[in-house]
Protein backbone atom coordinates (compact mmCIF):
# COMPACT_ATOMS: atom_id res chain seq x y z
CA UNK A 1 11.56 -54.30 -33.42
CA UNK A 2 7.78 -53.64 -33.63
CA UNK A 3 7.42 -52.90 -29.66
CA UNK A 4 10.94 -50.53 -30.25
CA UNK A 5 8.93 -48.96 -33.56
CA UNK A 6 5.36 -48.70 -31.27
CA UNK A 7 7.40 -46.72 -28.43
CA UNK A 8 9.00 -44.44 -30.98
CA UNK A 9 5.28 -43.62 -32.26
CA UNK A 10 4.31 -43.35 -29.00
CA UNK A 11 6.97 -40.63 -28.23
CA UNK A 12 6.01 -38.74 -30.96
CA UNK A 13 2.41 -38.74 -30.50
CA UNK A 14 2.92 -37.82 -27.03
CA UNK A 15 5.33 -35.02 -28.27
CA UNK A 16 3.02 -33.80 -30.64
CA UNK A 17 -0.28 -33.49 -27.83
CA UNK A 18 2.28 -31.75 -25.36
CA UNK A 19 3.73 -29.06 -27.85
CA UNK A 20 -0.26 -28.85 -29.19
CA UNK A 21 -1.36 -28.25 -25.37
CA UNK A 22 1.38 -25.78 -25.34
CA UNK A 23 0.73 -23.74 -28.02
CA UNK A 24 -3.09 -23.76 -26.95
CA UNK A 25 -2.48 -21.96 -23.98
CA UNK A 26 0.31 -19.65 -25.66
CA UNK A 27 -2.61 -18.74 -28.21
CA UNK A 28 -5.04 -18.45 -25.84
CA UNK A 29 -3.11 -16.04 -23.28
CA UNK A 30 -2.38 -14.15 -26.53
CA UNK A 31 -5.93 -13.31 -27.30
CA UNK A 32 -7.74 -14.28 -23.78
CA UNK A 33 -10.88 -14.75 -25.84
CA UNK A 34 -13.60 -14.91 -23.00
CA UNK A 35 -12.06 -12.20 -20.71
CA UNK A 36 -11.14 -14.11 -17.63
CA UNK A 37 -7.90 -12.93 -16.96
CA UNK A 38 -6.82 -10.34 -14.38
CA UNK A 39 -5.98 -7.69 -16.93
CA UNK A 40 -8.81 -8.42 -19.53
CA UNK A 41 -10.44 -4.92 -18.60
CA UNK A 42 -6.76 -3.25 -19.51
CA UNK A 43 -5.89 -3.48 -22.94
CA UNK A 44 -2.70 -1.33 -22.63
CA UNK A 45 -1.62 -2.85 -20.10
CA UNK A 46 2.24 -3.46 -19.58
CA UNK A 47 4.49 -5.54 -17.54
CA UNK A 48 8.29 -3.98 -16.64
CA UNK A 49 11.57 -5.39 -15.47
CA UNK A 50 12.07 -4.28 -11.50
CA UNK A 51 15.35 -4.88 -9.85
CA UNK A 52 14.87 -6.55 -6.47
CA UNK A 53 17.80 -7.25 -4.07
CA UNK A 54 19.39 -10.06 -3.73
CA UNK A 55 17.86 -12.89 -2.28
CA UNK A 56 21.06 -12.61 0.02
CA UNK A 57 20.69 -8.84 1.00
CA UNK A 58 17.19 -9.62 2.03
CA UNK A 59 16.43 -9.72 5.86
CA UNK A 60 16.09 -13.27 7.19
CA UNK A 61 15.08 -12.48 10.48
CA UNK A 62 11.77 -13.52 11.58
CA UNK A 63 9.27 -13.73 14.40
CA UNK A 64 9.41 -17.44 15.27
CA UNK A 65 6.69 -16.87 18.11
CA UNK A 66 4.46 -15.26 15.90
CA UNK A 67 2.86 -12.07 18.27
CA UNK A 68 0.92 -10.49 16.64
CA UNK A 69 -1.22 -13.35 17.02
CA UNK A 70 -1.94 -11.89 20.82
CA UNK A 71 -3.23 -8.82 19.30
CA UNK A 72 -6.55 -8.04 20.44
CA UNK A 73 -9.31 -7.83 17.40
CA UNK A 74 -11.59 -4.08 18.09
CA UNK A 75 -14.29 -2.90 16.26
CA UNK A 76 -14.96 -5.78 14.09
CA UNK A 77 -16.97 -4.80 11.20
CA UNK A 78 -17.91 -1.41 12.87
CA UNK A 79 -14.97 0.07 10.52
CA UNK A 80 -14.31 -0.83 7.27
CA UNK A 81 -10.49 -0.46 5.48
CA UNK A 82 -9.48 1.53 8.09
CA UNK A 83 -5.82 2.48 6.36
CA UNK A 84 -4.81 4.96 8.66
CA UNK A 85 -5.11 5.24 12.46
CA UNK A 86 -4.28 8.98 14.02
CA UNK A 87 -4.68 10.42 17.24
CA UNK A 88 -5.35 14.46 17.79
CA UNK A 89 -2.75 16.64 19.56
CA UNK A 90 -4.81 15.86 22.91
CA UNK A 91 -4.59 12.43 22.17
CA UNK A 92 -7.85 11.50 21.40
CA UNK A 93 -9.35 9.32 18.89
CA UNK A 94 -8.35 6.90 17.22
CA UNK A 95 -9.83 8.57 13.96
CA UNK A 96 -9.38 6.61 10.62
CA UNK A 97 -10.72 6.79 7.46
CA UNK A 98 -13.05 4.02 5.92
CA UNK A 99 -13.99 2.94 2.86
CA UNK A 100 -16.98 5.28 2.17
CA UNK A 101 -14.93 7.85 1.91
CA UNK A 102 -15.50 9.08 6.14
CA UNK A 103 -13.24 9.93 8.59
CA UNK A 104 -14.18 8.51 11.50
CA UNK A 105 -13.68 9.12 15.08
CA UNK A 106 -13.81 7.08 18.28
CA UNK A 107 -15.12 9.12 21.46
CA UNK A 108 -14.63 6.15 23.71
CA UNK A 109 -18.24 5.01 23.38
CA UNK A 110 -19.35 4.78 19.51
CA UNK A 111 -17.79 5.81 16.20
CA UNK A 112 -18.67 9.00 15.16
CA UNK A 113 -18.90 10.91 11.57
CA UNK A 114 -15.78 13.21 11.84
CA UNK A 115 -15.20 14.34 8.43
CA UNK A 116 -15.92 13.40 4.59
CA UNK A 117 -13.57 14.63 1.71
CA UNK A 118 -16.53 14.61 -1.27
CA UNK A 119 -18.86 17.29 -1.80
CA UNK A 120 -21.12 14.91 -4.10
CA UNK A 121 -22.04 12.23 -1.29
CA UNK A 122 -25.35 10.35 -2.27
CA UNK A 123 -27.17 7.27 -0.69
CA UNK A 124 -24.37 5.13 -3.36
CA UNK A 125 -21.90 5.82 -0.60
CA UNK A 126 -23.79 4.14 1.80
CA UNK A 127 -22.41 1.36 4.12
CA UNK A 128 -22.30 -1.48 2.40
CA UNK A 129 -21.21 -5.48 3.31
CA UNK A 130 -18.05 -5.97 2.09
CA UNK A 131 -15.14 -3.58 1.22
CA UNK A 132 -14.68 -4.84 -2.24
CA UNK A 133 -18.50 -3.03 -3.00
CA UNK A 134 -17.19 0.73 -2.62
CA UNK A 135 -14.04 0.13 -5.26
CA UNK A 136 -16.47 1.23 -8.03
CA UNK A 137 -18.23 3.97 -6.43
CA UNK A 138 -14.60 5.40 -4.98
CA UNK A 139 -14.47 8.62 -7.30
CA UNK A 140 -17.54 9.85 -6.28
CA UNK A 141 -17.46 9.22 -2.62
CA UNK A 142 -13.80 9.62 -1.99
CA UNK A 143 -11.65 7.28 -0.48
CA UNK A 144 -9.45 8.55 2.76
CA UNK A 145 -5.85 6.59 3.17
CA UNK A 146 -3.35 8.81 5.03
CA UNK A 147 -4.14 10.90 8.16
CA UNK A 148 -2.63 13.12 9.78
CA UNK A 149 -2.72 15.80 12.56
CA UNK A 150 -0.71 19.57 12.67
CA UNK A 151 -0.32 19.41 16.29
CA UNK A 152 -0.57 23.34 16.51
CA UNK A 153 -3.67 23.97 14.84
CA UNK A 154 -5.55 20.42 15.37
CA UNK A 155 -6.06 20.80 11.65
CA UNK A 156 -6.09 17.34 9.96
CA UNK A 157 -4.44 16.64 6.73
CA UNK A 158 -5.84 14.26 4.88
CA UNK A 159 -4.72 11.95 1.80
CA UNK A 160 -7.59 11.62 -0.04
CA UNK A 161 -6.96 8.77 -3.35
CA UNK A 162 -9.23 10.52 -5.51
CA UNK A 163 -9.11 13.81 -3.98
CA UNK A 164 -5.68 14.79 -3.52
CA UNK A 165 -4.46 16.84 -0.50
CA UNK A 166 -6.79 17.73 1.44
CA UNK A 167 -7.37 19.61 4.87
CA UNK A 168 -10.46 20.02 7.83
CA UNK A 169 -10.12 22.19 10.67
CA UNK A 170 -10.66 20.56 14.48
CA UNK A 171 -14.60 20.54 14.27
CA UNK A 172 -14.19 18.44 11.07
CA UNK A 173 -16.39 18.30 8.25
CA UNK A 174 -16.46 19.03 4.66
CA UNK A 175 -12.54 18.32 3.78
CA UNK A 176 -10.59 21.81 1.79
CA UNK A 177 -8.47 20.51 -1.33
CA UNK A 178 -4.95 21.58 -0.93
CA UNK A 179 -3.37 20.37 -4.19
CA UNK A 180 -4.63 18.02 -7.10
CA UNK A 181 -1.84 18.08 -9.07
CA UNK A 182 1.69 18.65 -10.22
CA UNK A 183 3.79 20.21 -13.25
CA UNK A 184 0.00 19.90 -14.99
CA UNK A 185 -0.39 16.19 -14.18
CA UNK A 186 -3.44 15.00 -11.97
CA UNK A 187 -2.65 13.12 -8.90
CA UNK A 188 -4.04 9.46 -9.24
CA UNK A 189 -3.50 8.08 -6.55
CA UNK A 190 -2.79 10.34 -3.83
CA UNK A 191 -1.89 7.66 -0.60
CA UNK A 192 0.06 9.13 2.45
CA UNK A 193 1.51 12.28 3.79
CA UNK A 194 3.69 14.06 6.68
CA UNK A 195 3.99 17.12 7.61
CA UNK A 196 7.19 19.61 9.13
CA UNK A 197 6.58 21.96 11.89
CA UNK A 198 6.12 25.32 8.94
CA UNK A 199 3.07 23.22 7.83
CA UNK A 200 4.35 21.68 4.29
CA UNK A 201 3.55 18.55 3.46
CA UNK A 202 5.05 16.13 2.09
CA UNK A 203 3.25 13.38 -0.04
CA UNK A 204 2.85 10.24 -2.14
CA UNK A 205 1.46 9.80 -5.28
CA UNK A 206 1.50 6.16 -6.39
CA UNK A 207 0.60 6.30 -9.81
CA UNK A 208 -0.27 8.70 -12.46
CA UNK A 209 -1.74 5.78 -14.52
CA UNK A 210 -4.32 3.73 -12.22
CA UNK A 211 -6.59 5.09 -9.64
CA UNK A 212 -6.78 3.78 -6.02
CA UNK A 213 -9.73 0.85 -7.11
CA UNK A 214 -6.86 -0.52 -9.38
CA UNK A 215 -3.88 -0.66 -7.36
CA UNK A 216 -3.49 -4.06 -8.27
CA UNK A 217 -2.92 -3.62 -11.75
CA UNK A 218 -0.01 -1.30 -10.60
CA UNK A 219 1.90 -4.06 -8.33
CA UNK A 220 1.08 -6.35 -11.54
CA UNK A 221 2.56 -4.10 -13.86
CA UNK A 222 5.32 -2.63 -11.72
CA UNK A 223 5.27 0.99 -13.47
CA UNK A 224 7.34 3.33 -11.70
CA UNK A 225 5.30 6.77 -12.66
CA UNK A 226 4.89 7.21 -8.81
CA UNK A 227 5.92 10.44 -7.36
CA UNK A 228 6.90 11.86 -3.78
CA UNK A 229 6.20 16.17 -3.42
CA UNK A 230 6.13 18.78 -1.38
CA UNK A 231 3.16 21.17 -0.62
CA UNK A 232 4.31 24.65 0.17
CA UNK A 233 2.46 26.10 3.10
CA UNK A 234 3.10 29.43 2.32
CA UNK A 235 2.77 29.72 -1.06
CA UNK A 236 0.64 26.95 -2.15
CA UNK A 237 2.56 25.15 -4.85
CA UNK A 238 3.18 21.85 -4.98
CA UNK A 239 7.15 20.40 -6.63
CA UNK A 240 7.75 17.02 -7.28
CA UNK A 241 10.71 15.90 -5.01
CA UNK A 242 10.82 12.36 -6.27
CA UNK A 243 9.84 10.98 -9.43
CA UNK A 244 9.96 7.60 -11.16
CA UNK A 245 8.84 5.48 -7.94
CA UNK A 246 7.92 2.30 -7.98
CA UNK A 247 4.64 2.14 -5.81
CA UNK A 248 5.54 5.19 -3.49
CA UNK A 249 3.28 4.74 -0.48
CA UNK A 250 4.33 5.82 3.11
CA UNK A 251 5.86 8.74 4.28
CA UNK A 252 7.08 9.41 7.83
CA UNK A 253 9.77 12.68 8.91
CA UNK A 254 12.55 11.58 11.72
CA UNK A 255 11.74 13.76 14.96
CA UNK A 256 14.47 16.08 14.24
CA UNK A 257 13.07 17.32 10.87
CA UNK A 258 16.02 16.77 8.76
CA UNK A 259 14.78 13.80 6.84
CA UNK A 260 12.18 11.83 6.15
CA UNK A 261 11.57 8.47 4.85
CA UNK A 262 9.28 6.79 2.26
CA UNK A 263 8.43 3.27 1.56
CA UNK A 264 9.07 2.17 -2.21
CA UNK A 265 6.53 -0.55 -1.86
CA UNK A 266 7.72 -2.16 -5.40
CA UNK A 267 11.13 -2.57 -4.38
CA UNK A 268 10.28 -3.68 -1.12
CA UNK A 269 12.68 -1.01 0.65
CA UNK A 270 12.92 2.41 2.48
CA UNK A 271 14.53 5.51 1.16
CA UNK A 272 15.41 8.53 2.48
CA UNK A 273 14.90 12.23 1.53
CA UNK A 274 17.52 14.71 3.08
CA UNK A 275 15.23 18.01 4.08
CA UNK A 276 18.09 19.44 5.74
CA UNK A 277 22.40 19.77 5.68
CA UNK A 278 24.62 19.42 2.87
CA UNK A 279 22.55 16.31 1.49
CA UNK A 280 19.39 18.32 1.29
CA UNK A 281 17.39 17.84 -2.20
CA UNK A 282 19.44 14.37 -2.45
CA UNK A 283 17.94 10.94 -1.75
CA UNK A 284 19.44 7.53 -0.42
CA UNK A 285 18.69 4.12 0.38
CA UNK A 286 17.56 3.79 4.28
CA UNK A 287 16.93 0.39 4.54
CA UNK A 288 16.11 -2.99 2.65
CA UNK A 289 12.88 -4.66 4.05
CA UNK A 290 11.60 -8.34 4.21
CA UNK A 291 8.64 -7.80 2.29
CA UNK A 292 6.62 -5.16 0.17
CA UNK A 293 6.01 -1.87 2.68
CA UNK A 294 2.50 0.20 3.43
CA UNK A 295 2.68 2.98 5.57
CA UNK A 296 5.39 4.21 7.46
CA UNK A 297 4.91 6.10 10.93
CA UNK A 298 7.37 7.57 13.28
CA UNK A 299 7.17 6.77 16.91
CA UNK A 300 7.83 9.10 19.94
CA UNK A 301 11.59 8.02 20.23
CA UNK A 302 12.05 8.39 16.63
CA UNK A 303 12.14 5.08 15.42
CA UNK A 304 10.10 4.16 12.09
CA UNK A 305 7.47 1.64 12.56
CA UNK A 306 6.88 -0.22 8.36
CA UNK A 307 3.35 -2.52 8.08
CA UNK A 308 4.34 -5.25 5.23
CA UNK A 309 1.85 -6.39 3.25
CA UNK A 310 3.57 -9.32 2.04
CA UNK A 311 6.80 -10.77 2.97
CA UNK A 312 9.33 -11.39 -0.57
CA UNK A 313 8.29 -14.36 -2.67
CA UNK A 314 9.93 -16.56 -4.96
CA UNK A 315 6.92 -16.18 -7.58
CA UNK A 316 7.35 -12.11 -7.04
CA UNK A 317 11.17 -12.63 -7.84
CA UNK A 318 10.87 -14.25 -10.86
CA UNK A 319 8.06 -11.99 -11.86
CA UNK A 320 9.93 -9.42 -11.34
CA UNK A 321 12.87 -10.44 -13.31
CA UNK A 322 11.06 -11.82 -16.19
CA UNK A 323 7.99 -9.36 -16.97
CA UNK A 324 7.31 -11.20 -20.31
CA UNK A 325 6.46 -14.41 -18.04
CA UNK A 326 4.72 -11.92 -15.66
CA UNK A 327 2.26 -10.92 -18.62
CA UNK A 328 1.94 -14.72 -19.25
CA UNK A 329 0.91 -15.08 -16.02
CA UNK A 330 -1.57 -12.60 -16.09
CA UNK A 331 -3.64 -13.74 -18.83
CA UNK A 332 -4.23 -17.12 -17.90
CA UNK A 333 -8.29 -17.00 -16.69
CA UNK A 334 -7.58 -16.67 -13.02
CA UNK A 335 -9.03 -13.73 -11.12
CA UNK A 336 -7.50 -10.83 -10.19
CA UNK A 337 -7.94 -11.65 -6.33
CA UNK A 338 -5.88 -14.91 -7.02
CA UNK A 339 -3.18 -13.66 -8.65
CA UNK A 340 -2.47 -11.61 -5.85
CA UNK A 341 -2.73 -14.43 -3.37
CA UNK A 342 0.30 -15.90 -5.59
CA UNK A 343 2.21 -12.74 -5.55
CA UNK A 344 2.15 -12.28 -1.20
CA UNK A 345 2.76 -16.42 -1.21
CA UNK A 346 -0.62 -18.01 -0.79
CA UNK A 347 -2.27 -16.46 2.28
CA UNK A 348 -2.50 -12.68 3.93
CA UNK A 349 -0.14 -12.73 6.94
CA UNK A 350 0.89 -9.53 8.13
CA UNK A 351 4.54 -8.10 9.34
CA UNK A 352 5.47 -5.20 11.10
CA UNK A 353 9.49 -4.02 11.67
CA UNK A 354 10.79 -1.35 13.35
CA UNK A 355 14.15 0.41 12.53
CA UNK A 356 15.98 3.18 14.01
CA UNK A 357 16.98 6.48 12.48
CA UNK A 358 19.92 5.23 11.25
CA UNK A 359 18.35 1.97 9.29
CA UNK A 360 19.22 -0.46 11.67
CA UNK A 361 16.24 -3.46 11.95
CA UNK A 362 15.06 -3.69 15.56
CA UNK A 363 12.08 -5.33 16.40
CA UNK A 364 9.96 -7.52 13.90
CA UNK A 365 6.09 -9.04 14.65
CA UNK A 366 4.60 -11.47 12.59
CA UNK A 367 1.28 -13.58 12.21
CA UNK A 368 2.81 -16.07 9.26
CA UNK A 369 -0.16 -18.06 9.62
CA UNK A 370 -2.61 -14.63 8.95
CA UNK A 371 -4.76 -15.97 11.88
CA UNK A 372 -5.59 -12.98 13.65
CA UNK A 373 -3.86 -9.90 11.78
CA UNK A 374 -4.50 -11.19 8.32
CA UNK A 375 -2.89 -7.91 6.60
CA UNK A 376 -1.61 -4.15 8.36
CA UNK A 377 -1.43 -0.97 5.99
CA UNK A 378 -0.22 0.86 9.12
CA UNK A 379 0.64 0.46 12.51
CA UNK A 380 0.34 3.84 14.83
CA UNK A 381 2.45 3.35 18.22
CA UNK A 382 0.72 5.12 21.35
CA UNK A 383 0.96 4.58 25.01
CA UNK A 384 2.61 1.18 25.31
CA UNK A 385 0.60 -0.24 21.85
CA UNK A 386 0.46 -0.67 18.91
CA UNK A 387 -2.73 0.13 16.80
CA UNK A 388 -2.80 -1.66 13.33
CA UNK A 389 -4.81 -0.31 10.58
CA UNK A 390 -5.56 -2.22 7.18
CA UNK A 391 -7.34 -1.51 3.73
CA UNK A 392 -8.40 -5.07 3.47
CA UNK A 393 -9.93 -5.24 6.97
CA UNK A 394 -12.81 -4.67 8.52
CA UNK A 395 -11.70 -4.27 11.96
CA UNK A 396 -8.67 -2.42 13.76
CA UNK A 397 -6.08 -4.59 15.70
CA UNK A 398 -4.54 -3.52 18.73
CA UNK A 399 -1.04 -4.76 20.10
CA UNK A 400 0.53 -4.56 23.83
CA UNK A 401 4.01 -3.65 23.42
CA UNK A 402 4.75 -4.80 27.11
């Protein structure tokens, strides 16, 4: 009876420390009192419920061989987040923009200063070693993500985060702001563009809450204030086509002109924006993807080439579903950088698919194991290969498609 009597104490005791432990760590993600946690620096920040697809809708094919592993590794730490990769109307280049806020451009030999999107560049926007020591300095310097060329003019648009839409003729230079806002509100975080053959543009905004430097804290807190518009060549004025986007990020137009399409990176799919027929001003779902999407670009047969960040996670589910336990998450005292890790499923390991104009999946490249393309922002098909851009990298990656 005394044994029976010392367990029950036992029990109890051991009840007591567990729901004690517990409410320690409720209390102390309720106040995080030393400021360790990924959001300490965001006092309003909020989590929100996303709907993902099904587990069962989600596609399961993969690249057992893993490819992109044969890619060959250029400019290694001669570039720094190079985002974008574009080619001018007589193909040279590649030019991409860096994390200094340049453009840069390869003339076969060396990389060259091309173009700069900041009028107030100082010795602060100096190359520096590591990407992560710009993120503070971004608003002043400028940070470049989408590029593209009109192939009449050899004007080159540019996306410019802090910016907005922005435009330098063929000798480059000093970057002309197009737009910096829309129906009075500031663009945030202006990320990718296209253009039609009249010269409009059509563009992301990913957030009108968080700048570019934290583009974390909008995957973290899944706000959908992102917006997709339309710059009017002739007159000027900028509409919102698209509002209410979870992480809107690439933009790509089918060869024909009478859509484009636009990665939803939150929702990990593609959607499309009829420009022309009796859909036009109406938007549909294009395609579900295996992971979170980047960029989207357009190849020369009109297929639509997605870099994925990420491939879908159980943790990113479940976050998803349950933003109070997201929140939860988030204050616990582990860095920003970690969290993230969590989110993509441990390690960087980049994806690319390809689908055709009608949203059928046909090709996928992998490197699961993030050995040699550790992450791809966008991948820019030319001539047989396949150049792969990333804002985490310091290097561009080149694939052979045969």
């Amino acid at each position: 009876m005394g044994r029976k009597g010392g367990n029950d104490e036992s029990s109890v005791s051991f009840g007591a420390v567990l729901a004690g432990l517990f409410f320690a760590v409720a209390l102390y993600c309720a106040t995080d009192p030393f400021k360790h946690s990924a959001i300490a620096d965001f006092p309003d920040f909020e989590t929100y419920y996303v709907e993902l697809p099904s587990w069962s809708e989600i596609p399961t094919e993969r690249d057992s061989d893993n490819l992109l592993q044969k890619s060959k590794i250029m400019f290694k730490d001669q570039v720094q987040g190079p985002e974008s990769v574009a080619f001018d109307p007589q193909g040279r280049g590649p030019y991409t923009g860096v994390a200094d806020g340049r453009v840069l451009f390869w003339n076969g030999e060396s990389w060259t200063d091309f173009a700069y999107t900041s009028p107030n560049r100082s010795e602060i926007c100096d190359p520096k070693p590591s990407i992560l020591s710009y993120s503070k300095n971004e608003h002043i310097c400028g940070r470049p993500l989408g590029l593209r060329f009109d192939k009449k003019t050899g004007d080159l648009y540019i996306a410019d985060a802090y910016f907005g839409l922005m435009k330098v003729g063929p000798e480059g230079g000093l970057a002309t702001s197009l737009s910096t806002e829309a129906e009075g509100v500031p663009f945030k975080f202006t990320n990718d563009l296209d253009l039609d053959d009249e010269g409009n543009v059509y563009f992301t905004d990913t957030s009108t809450k968080y700048p570019r430097r934290n583009f974390l804290q909008v995957v973290f807190s899944a706000e959908n204030t992102g917006r997709v518009l339309k710059y009017n060549a002739t007159t000027g004025e900028t509409t919102v086509l698209v509002r209410d986007v979870y992480f809107p990020n690439g933009v790509s137009l089918t060869k024909d002109g009478s859509f484009f399409v636009f990665c939803e990176g939150g929702k990990g799919r593609l959607r499309k924006y009829w420009l022309k027929g009796e859909k036009a001003g109406t938007t549909e779902n294009f395609a579900l993807l295996p992971g979170f999407p980047d960029n989207i670009r357009t190849n020369d047969k009109g297929d639509f080439w997605v870099a994925i960040h990420s491939r879908h996670s159980t943790l990113a589910s479940l976050e998803a579903k349950y933003p109070r336990l997201r929140k939860f998450l988030l204050k616990l005292p582990i860095s920003a950088k970690f969290q993230f890790l969590l989110h993509i499923g441990g390690r960087p390991h980049a994806v690319l698919v390809k689908y055709s104009p009608e949203g059928k999946l046909l090709q996928i490249l992998e490197d699961s194991q993030g050995k040699v393309v550790k992450a791809a922002s966008e991948v820019e098909e030319k001539d047989g290969k396949l150049w792969i851009g990333s804002v985490l990298m310091s290097f561009v990656a080149v694939y052979d498609l045969y």
